[in-house]
Protein backbone atom coordinates (compact mmCIF):
# COMPACT_ATOMS: atom_id res chain seq x y z
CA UNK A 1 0.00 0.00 0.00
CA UNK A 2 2.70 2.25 0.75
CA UNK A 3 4.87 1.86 -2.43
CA UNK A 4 1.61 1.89 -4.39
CA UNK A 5 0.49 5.43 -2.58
CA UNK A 6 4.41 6.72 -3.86
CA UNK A 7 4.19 5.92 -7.27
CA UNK A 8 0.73 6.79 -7.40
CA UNK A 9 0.90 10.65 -5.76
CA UNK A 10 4.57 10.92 -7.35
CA UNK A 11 2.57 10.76 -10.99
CA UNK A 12 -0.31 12.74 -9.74
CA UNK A 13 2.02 15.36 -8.92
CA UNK A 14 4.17 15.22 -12.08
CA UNK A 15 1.19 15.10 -14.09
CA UNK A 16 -0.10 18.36 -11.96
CA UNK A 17 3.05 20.35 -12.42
CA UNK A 18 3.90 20.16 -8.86
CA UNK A 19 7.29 18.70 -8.89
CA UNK A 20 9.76 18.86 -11.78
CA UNK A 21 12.93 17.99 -10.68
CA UNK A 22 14.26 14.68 -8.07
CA UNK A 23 15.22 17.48 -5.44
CA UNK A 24 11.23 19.03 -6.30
CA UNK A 25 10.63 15.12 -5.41
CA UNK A 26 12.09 14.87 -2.06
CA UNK A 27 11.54 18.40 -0.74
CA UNK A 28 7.88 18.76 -1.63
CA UNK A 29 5.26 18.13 1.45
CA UNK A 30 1.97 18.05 0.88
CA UNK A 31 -1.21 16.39 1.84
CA UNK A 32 -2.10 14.01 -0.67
CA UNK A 33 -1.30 11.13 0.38
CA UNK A 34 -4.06 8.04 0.73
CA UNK A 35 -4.24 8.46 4.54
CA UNK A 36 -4.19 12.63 4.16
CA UNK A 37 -7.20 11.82 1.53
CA UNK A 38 -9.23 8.91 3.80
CA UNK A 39 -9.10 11.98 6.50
CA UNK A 40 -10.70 14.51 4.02
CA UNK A 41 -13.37 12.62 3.07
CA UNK A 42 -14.29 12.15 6.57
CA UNK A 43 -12.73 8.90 7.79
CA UNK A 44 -11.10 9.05 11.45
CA UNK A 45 -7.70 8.41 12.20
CA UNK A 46 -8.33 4.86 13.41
CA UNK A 47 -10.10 4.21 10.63
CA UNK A 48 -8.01 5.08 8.26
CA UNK A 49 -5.27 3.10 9.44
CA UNK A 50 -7.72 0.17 9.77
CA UNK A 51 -8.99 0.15 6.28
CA UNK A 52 -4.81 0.73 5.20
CA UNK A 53 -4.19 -2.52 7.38
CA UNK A 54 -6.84 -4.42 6.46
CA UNK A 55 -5.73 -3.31 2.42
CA UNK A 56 -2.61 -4.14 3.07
CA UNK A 57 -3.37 -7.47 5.21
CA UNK A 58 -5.55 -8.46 2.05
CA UNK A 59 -3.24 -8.24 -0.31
CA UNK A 60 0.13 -9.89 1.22
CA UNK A 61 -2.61 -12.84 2.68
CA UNK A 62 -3.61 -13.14 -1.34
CA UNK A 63 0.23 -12.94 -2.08
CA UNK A 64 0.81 -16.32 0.15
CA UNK A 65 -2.06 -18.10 -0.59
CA UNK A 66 -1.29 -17.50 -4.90
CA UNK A 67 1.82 -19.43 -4.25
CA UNK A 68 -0.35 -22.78 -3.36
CA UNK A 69 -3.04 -22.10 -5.78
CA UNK A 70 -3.47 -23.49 -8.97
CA UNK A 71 -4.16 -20.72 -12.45
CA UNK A 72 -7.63 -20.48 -11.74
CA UNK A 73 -7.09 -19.16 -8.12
CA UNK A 74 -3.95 -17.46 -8.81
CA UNK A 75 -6.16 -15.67 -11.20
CA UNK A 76 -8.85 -14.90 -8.74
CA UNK A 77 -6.35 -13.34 -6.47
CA UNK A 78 -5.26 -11.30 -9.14
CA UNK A 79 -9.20 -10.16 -10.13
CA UNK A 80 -9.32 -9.58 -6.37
CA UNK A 81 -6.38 -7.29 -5.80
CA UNK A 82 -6.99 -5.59 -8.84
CA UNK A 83 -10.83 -4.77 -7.21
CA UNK A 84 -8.82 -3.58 -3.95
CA UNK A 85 -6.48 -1.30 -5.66
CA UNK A 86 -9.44 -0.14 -7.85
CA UNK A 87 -11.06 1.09 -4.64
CA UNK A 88 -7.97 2.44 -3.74
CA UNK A 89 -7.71 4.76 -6.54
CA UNK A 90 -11.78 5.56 -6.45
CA UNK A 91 -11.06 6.43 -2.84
CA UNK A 92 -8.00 8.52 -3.59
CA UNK A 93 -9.94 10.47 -6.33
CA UNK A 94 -12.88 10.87 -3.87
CA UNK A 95 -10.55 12.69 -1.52
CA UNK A 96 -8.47 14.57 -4.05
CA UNK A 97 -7.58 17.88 -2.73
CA UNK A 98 -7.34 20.59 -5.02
CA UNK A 99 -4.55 23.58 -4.32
């Protein structure tokens, strides 16, 4: 969850005109992060760290159990975590904050 939330405000902010340089990169603080955005749509604390556990808990679990699986359920896992990052990103939109 937290290498996906990198990548994915690292490109928002490229894309935005935020940062243009590696030293733009690591300087820049802002709050658009997926817990900053779980917090502006109205989620508590707690529960945002409870829904970025239980994201995070999802996934690795689905990461263990595609190693004993055969294609069909490795495939399933991968339907499955692409729903979960899907929801990631609709929740990350929903929270966007502009400025």
């Amino acid at each position: 969850v937290a290498i996906f939330d990198m990548i994915y405000t690292t490109q928002s902010r490229i894309r935005n005109g935020v940062i243009h340089s590696v030293r733009d990169w690591l300087e820049y603080v802002g709050k658009d992060h997926f817990h900053h955005r779980l917090l502006h749509i109205g989620f508590t604390e707690k529960q945002a760290l409870v829904l970025i556990l239980a994201v995070a808990l999802a996934l690795g679990l689905a990461g263990v159990v595609c190693r004993e699986t055969g294609v069909l359920g490795a495939a399933l896992l991968l339907g499955q975590a692409l729903l979960i990052l899907g929801i990631v990103v609709a929740l990350m939109l929903l929270g966007r904050v502009i400025g």
